[in-house]
N, C-alpha and C. Protein backbone atom coordinates (compact mmCIF):
# COMPACT_ATOMS: atom_id res chain seq x y z
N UNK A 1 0.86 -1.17 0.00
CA UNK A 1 0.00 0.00 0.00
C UNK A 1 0.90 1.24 0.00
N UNK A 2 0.47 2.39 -0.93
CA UNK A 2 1.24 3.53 -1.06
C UNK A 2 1.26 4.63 0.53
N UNK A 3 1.78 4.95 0.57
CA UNK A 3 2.25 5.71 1.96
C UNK A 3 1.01 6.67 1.43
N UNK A 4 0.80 7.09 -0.04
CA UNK A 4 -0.35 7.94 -0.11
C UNK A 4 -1.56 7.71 -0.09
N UNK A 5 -1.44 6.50 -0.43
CA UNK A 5 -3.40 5.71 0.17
C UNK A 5 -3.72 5.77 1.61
N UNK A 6 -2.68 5.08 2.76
CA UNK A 6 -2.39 4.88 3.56
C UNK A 6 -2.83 6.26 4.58
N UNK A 7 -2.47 7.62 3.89
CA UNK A 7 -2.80 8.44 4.80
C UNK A 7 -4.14 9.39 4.53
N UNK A 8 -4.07 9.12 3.05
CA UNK A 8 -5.98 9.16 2.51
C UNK A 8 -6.75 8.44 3.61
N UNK A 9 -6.93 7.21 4.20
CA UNK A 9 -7.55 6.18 4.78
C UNK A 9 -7.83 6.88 5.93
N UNK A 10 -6.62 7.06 6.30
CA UNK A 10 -6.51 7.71 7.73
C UNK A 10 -6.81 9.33 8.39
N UNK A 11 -6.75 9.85 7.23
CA UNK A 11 -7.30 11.47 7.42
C UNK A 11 -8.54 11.61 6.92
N UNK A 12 -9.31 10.60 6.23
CA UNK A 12 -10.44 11.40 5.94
C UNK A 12 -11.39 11.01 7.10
N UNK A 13 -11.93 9.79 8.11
CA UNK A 13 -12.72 9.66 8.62
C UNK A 13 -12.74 11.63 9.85
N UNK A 14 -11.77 12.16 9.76
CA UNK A 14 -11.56 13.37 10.32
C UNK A 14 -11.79 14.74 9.92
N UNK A 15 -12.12 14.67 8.47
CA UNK A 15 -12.94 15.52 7.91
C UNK A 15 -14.56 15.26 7.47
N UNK A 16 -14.93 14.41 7.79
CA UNK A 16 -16.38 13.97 7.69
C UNK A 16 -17.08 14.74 8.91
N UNK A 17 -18.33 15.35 8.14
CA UNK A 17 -19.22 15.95 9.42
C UNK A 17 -19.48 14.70 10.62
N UNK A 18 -20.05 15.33 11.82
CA UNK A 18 -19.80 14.34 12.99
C UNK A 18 -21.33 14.16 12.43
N UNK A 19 -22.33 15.04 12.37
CA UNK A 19 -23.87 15.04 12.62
C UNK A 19 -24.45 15.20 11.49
N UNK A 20 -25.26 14.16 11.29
CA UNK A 20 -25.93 14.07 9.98
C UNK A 20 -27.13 15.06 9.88
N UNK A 21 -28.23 15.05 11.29
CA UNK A 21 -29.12 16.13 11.04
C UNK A 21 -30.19 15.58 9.97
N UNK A 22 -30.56 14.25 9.77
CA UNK A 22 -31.21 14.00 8.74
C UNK A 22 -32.75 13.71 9.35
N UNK A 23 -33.57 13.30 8.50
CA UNK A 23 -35.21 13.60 9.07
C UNK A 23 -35.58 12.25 8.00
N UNK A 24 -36.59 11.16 9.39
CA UNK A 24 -36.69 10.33 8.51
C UNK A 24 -38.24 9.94 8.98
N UNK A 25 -39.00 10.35 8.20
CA UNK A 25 -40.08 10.47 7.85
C UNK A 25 -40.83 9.18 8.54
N UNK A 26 -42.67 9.15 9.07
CA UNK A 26 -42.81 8.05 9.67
C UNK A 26 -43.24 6.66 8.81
N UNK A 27 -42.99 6.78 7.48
CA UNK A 27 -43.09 5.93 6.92
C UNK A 27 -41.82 5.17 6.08
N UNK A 28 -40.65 5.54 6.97
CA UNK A 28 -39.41 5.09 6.97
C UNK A 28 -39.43 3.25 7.89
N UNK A 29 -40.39 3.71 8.85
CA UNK A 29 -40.02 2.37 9.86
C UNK A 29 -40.64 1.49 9.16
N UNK A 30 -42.01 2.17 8.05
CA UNK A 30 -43.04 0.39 7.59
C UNK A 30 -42.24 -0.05 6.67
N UNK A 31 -41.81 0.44 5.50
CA UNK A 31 -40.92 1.19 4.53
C UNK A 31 -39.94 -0.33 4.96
N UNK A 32 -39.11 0.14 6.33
CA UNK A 32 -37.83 -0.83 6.53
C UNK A 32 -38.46 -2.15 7.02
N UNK A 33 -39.96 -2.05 7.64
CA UNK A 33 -40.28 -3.47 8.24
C UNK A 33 -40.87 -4.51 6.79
N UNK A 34 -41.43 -4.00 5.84
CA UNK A 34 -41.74 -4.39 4.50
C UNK A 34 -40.74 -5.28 3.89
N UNK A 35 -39.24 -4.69 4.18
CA UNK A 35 -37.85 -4.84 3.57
C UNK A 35 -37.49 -6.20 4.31
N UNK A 36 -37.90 -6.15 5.30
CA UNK A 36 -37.53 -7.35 6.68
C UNK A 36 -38.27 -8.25 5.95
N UNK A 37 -39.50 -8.46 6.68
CA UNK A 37 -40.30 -9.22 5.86
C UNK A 37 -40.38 -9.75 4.69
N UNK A 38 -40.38 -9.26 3.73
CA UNK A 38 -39.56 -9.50 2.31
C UNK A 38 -38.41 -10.94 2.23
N UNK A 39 -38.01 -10.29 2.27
CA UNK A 39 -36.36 -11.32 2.96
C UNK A 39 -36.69 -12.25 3.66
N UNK A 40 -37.10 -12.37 4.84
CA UNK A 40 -37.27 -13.41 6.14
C UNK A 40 -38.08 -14.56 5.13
N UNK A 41 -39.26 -14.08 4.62
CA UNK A 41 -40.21 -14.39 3.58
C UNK A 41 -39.70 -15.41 2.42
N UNK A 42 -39.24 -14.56 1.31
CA UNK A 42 -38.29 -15.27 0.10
C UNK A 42 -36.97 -15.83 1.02
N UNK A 43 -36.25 -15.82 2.02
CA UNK A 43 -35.24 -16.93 2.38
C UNK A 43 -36.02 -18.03 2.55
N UNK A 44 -37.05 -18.27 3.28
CA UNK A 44 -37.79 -19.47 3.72
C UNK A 44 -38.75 -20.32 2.66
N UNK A 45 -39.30 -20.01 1.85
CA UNK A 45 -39.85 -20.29 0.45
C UNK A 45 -38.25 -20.47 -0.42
N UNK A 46 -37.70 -19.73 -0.19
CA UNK A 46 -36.08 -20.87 -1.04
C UNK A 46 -35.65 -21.96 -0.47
N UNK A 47 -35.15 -21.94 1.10
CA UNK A 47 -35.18 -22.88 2.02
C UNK A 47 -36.25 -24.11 1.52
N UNK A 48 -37.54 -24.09 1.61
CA UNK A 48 -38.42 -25.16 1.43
C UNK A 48 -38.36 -25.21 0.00
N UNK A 49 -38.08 -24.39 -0.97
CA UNK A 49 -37.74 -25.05 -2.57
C UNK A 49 -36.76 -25.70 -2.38
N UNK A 50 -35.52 -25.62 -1.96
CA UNK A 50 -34.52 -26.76 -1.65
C UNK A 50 -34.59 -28.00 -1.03
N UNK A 51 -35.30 -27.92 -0.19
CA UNK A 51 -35.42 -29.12 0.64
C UNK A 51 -36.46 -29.70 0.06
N UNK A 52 -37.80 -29.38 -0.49
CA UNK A 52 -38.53 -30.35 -1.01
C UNK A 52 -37.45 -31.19 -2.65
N UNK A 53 -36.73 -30.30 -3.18
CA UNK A 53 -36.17 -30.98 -4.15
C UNK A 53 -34.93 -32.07 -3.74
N UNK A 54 -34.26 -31.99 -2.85
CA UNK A 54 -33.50 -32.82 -1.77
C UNK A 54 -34.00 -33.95 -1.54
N UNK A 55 -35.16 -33.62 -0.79
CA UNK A 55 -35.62 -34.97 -0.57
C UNK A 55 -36.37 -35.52 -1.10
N UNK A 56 -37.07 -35.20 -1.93
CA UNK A 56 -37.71 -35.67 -3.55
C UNK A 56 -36.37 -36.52 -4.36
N UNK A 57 -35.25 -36.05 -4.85
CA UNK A 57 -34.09 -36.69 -5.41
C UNK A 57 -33.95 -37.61 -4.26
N UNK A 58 -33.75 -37.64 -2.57
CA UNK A 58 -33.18 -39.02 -1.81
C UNK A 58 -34.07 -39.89 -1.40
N UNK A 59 -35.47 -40.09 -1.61
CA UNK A 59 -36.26 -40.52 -1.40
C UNK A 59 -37.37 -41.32 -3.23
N UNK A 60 -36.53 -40.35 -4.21
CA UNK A 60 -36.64 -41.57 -5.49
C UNK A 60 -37.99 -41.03 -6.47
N UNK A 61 -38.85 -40.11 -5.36
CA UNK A 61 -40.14 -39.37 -5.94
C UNK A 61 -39.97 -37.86 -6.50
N UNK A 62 -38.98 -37.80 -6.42
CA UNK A 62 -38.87 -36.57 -8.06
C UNK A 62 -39.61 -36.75 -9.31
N UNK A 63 -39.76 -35.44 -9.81
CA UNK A 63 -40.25 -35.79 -11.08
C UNK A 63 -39.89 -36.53 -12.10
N UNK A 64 -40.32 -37.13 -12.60
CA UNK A 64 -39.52 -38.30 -14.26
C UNK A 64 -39.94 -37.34 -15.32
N UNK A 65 -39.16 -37.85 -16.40
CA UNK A 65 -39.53 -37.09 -17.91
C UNK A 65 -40.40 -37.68 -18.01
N UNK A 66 -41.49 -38.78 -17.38
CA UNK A 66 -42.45 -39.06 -18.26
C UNK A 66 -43.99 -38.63 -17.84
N UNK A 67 -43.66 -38.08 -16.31
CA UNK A 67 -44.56 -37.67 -16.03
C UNK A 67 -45.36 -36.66 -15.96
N UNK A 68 -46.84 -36.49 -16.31
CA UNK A 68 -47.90 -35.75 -16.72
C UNK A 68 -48.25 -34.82 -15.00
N UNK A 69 -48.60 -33.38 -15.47
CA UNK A 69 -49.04 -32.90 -14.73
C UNK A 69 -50.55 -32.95 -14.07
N UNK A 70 -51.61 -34.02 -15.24
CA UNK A 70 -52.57 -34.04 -15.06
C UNK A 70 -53.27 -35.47 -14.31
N UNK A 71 -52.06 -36.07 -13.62
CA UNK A 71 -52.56 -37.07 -13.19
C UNK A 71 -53.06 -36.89 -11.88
C-alpha cells in the first residue's frame, strides 16, 4: 500500500461531518419493516424449494420425464 493511500484512509474519517441532522419520515419504519419481511419471507420459500427438491431426489419421488401434470 502507497504511503499515499495509507494516509488518505486515515485522514479522511476526520474531515467527515460528525452530525448528519437528517429527518426520517414516519413511513421510513413500515418502509424498513416491508424490507424485513420481504427477505425473512423469500429466504424461507427458497429454504423449502430446496429441501422439497432434496428430498424428492433421496427418497426416489422426483419428477420423471415421463410424467404428466394431469394425473
Amino acid at each position: 500500500m502507497k504511503m499515499t493511500d495509507f494516509m488518505f484512509i486515515l485522514l479522511v474519517p476526520f474531515f467527515m461531518p460528525n452530525d448528519a441532522h437528517a429527518y426520517l419520515d414516519p413511513g421510513t419504519g413500515s418502509v424498513i419493516l416491508q424490507v424485513v419481511a420481504a427477505g425473512v419471507l423469500g429466504a424461507l420459500f427458497t429454504i423449502k424449494s430446496y429441501w422439497r427438491a432434496m428430498v424428492g431426489f433421496i427418497t426416489g419421488r422426483g419428477k420423471k420425464a415421463n410424467d404428466t401434470e394431469a394425473k
